[in-house]
C-alpha atoms as a PDB file:
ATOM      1  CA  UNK A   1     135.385 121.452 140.529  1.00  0.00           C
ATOM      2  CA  UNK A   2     131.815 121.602 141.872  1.00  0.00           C
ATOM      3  CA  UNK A   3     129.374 118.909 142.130  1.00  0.00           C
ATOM      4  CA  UNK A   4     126.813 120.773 139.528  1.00  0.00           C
ATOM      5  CA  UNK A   5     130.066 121.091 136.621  1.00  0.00           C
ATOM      6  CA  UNK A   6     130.203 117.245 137.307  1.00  0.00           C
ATOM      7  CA  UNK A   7     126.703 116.156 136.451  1.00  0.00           C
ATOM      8  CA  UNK A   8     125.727 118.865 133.887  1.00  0.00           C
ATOM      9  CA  UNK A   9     129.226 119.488 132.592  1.00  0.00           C
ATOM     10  CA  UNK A  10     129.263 123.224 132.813  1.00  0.00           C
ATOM     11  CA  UNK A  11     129.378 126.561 135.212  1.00  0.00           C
ATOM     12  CA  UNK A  12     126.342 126.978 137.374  1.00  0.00           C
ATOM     13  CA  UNK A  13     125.385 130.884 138.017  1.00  0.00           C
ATOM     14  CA  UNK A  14     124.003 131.747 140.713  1.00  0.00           C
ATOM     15  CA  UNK A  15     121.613 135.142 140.483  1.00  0.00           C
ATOM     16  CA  UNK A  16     123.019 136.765 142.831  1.00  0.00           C
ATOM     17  CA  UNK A  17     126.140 136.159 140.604  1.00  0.00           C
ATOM     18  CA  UNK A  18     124.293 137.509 137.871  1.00  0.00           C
ATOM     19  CA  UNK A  19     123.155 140.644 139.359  1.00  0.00           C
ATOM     20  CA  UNK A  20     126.917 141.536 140.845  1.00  0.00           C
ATOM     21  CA  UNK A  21     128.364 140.919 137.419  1.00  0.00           C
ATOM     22  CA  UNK A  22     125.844 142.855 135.415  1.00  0.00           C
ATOM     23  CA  UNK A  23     126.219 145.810 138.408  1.00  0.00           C
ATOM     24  CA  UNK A  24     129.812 145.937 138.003  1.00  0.00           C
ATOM     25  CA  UNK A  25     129.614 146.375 133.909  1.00  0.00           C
ATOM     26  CA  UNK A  26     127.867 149.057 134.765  1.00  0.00           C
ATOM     27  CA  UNK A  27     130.440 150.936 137.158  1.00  0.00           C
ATOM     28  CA  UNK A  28     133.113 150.190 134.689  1.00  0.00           C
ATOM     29  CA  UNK A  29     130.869 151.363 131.930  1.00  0.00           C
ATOM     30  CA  UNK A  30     129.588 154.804 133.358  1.00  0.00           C
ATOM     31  CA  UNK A  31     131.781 155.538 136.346  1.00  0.00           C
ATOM     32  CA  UNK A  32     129.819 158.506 137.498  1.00  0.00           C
ATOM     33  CA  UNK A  33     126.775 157.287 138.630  1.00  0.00           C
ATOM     34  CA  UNK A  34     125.851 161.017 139.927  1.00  0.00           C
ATOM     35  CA  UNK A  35     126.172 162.723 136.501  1.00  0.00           C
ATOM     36  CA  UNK A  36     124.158 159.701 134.440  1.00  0.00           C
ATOM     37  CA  UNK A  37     121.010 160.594 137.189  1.00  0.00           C
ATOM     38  CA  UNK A  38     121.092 164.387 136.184  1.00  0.00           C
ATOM     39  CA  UNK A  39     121.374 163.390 132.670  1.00  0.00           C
ATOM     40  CA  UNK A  40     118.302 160.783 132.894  1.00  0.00           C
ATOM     41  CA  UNK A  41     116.392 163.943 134.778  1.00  0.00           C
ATOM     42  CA  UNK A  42     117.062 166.148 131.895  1.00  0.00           C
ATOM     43  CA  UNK A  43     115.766 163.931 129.298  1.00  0.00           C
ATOM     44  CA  UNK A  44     112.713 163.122 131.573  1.00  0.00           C
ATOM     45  CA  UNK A  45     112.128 166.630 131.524  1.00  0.00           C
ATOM     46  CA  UNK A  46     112.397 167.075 128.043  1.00  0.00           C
ATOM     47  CA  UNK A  47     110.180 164.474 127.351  1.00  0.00           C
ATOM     48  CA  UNK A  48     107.583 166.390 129.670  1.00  0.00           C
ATOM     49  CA  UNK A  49     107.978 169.150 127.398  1.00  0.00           C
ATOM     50  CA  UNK A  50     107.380 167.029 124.313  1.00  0.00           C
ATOM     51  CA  UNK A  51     104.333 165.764 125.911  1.00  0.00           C
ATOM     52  CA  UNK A  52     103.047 169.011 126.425  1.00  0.00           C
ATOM     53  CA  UNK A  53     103.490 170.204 122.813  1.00  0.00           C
ATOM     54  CA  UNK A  54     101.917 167.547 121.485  1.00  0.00           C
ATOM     55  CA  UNK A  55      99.206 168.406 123.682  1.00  0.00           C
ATOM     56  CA  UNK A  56      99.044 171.775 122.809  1.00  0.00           C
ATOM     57  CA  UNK A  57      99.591 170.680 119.098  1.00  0.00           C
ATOM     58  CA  UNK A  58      96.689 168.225 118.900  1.00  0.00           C
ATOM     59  CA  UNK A  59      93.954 171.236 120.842  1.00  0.00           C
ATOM     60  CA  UNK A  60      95.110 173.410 118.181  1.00  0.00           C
ATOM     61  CA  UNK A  61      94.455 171.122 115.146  1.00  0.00           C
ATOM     62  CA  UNK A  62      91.275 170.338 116.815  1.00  0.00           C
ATOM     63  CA  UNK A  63      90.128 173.674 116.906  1.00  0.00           C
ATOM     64  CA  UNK A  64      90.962 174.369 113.220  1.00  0.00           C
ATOM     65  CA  UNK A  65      88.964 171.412 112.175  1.00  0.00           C
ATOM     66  CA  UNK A  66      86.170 172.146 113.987  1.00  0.00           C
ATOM     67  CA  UNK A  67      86.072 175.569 112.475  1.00  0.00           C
ATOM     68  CA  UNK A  68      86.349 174.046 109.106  1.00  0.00           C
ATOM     69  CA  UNK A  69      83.302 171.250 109.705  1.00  0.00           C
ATOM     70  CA  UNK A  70      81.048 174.017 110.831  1.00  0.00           C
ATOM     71  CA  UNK A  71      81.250 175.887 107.871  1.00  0.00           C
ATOM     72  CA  UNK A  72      79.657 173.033 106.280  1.00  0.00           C
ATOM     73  CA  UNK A  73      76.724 173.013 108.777  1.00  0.00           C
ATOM     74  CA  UNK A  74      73.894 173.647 106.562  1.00  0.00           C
ATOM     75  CA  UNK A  75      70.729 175.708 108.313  1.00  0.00           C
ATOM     76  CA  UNK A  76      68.358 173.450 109.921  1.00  0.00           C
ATOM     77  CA  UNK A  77      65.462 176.547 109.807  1.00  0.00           C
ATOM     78  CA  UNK A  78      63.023 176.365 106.869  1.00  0.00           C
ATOM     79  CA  UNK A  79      60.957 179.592 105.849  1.00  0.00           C
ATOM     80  CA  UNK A  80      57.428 178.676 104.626  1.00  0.00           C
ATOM     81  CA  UNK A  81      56.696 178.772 100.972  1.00  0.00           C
ATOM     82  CA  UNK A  82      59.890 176.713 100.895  1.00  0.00           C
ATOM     83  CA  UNK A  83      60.626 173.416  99.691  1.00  0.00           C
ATOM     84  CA  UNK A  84      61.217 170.195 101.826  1.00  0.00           C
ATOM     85  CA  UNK A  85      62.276 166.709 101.558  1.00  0.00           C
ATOM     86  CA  UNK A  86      60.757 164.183 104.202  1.00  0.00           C
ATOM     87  CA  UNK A  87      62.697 161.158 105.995  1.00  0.00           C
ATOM     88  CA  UNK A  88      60.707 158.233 106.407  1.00  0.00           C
ATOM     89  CA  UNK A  89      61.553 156.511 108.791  1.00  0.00           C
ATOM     90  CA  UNK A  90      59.140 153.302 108.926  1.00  0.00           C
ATOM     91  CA  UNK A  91      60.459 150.526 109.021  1.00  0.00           C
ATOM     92  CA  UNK A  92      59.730 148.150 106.277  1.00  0.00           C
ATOM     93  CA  UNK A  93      60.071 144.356 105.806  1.00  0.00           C
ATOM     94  CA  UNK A  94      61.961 144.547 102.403  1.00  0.00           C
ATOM     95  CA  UNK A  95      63.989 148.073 102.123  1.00  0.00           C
ATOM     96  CA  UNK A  96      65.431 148.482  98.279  1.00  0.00           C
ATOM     97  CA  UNK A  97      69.112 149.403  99.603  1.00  0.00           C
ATOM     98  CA  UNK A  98      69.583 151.981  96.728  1.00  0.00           C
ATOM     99  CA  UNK A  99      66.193 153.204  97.298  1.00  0.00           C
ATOM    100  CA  UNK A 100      66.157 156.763  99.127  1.00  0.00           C
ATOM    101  CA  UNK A 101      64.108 157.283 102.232  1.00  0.00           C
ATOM    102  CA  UNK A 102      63.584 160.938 101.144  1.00  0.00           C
ATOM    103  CA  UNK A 103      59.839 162.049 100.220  1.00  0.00           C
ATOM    104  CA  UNK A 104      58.640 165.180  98.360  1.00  0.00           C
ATOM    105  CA  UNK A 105      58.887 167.431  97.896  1.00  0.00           C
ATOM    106  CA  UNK A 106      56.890 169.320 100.103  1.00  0.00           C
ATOM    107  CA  UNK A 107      55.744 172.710 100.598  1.00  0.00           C
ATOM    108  CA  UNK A 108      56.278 174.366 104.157  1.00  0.00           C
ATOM    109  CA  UNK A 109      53.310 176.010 105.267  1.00  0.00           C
ATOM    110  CA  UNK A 110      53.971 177.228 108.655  1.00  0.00           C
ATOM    111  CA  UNK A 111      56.744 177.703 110.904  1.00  0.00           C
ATOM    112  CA  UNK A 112      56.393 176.868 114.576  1.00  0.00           C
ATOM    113  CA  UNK A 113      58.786 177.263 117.440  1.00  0.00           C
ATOM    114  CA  UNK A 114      60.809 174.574 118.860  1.00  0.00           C
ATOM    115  CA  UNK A 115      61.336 172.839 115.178  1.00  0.00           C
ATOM    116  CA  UNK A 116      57.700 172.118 114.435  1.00  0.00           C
ATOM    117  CA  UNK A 117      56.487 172.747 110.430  1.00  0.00           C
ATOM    118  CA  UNK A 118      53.357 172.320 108.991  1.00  0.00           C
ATOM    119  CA  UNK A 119      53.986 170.512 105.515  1.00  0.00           C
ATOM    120  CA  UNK A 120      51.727 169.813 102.448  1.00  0.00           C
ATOM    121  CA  UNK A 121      52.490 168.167  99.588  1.00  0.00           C
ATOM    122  CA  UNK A 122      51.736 170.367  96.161  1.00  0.00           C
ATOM    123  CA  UNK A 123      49.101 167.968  94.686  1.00  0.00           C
ATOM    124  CA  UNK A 124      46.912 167.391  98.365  1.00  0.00           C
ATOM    125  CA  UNK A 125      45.254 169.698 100.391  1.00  0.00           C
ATOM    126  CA  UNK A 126      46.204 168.112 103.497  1.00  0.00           C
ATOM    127  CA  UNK A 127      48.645 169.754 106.088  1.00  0.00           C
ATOM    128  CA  UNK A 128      50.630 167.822 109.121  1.00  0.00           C
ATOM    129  CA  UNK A 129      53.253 168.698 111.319  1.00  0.00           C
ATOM    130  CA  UNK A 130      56.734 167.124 111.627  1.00  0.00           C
ATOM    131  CA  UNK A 131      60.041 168.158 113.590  1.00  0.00           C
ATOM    132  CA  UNK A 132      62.593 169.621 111.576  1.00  0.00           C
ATOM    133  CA  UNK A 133      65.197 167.113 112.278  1.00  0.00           C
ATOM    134  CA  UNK A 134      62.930 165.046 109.447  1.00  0.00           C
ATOM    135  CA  UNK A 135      63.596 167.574 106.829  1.00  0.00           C
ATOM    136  CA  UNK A 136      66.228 169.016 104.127  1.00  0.00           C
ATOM    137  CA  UNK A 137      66.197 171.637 102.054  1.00  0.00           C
ATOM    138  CA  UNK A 138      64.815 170.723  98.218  1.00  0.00           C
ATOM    139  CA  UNK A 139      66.929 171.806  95.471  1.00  0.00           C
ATOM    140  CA  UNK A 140      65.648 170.336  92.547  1.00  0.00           C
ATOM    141  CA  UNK A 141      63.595 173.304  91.114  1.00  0.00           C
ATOM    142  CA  UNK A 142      66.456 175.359  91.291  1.00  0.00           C
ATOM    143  CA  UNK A 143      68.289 173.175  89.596  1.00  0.00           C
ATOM    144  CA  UNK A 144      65.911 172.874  86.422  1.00  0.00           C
ATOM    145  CA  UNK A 145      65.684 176.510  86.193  1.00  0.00           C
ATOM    146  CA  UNK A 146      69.534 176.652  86.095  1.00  0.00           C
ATOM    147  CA  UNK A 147      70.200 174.038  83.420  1.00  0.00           C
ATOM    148  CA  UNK A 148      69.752 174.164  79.949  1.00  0.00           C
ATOM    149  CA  UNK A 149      68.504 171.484  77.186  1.00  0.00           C
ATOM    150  CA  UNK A 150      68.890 171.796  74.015  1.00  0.00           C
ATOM    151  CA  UNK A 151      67.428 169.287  71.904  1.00  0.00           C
ATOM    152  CA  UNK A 152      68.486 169.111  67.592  1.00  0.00           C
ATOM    153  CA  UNK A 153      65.792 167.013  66.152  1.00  0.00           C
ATOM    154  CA  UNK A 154      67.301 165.279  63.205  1.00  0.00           C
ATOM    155  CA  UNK A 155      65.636 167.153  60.186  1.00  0.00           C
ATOM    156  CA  UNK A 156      67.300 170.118  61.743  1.00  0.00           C
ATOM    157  CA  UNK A 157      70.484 169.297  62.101  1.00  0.00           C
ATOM    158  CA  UNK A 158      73.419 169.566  59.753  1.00  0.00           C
ATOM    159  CA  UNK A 159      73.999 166.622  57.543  1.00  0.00           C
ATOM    160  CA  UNK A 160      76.999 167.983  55.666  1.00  0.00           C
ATOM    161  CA  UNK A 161      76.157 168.723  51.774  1.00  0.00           C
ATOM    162  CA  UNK A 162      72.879 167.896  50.048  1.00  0.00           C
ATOM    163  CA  UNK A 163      72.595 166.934  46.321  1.00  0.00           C
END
C-alpha cells in the first residue's frame, strides 16, 4: 500500500500511467496501426476533394447570381428631352424620415460626356449641371397616360328602380 492510498484513500495515477494505458487500448483496439494511417490518408484526401467542390460549387452560384443582379441594372445614361428626378443631398437639421430626397421632375437639356447633364425644371428657365450619379429616370407621366379614371357622379349612376 503506498503512502498517497494512505492519506487520500485511493489509487494515485501517474501520467505517464495514463498515457501507457490509453496507448495500449489502442493496440488492442486497432491492431494494425499501418492500415488505420492509409485509411486516415484516404479520408484526408477525400475531404480535399470535398473542399474543392464546394469551392467550385460556391464560384458557380456566384456567377449565376451575378448574372441575375445585372439584369436588374437599370441604365444610368439619360437622353435629353427626358425626364429626371434629383437627389438632394443637403443636409438638413430636421429630415422628415418618410420624406423623399427626390426632386422634380426635371427636364434634361443636354448631355455631356463623363456623366455631366444640363437640367431645368419645366416651370423655370434656368439650366445647371449635375453628375448623373444624382439622377433617376421619371416615370410618372407615363404612368398617368397608362391609367384610367373613371369617375360615376351620383345623378348618373344606377339607383335601381324609380317610381
Amino acid at each position: 500500500m503506498s503512502a498517497f492510498r494512505l492519506v487520500y484513500g485511493k489509487d494515485c495515477h501517474l501520467p505517464v500511467e495514463v498515457e501507457h494505458k490509453a496507448y495500449w487500448a489502442i493496440k488492442e483496439c486497432n491492431p494494425s496501426l499501418g492500415r488505420a494511417g492509409i485509411e486516415r490518408k484516404l479520408q484526408l484526401v477525400e475531404l480535399e476533394c470535398l473542399r474543392l467542390e464546394a469551392y467550385e460549387n460556391s464560384r458557380l452560384y456566384k456567377e449565376k447570381m451575378k448574372v441575375v443582379h445585372d439584369k436588374n441594372i437599370r441604365r444610368g445614361k439619360f437622353r435629353a428631352r427626358e425626364l429626371v428626378l434629383l437627389y438632394n443631398s443637403r443636409l438638413r437639421l430636421l429630415p422628415g424620415k418618410l420624406r423623399s430626397r427626390l426632386e422634380g421632375p426635371y427636364r434634361v437639356e443636354k448631355a455631356e460626356p463623363y456623366g455631366v447633364y444640363h437640367l431645368r425644371h419645366p416651370s423655370s428657365t434656368d439650366i445647371f449641371k449635375v453628375n448623373g450619379h444624382r439622377l433617376k429616370l421619371y416615370h410618372g407621366e407615363k404612368m398617368k397616360r397608362n391609367k384610367e379614371i373613371e369617375i360615376f357622379l351620383l345623378e348618373d349612376a344606377p339607383h335601381g328602380k324609380e317610381n
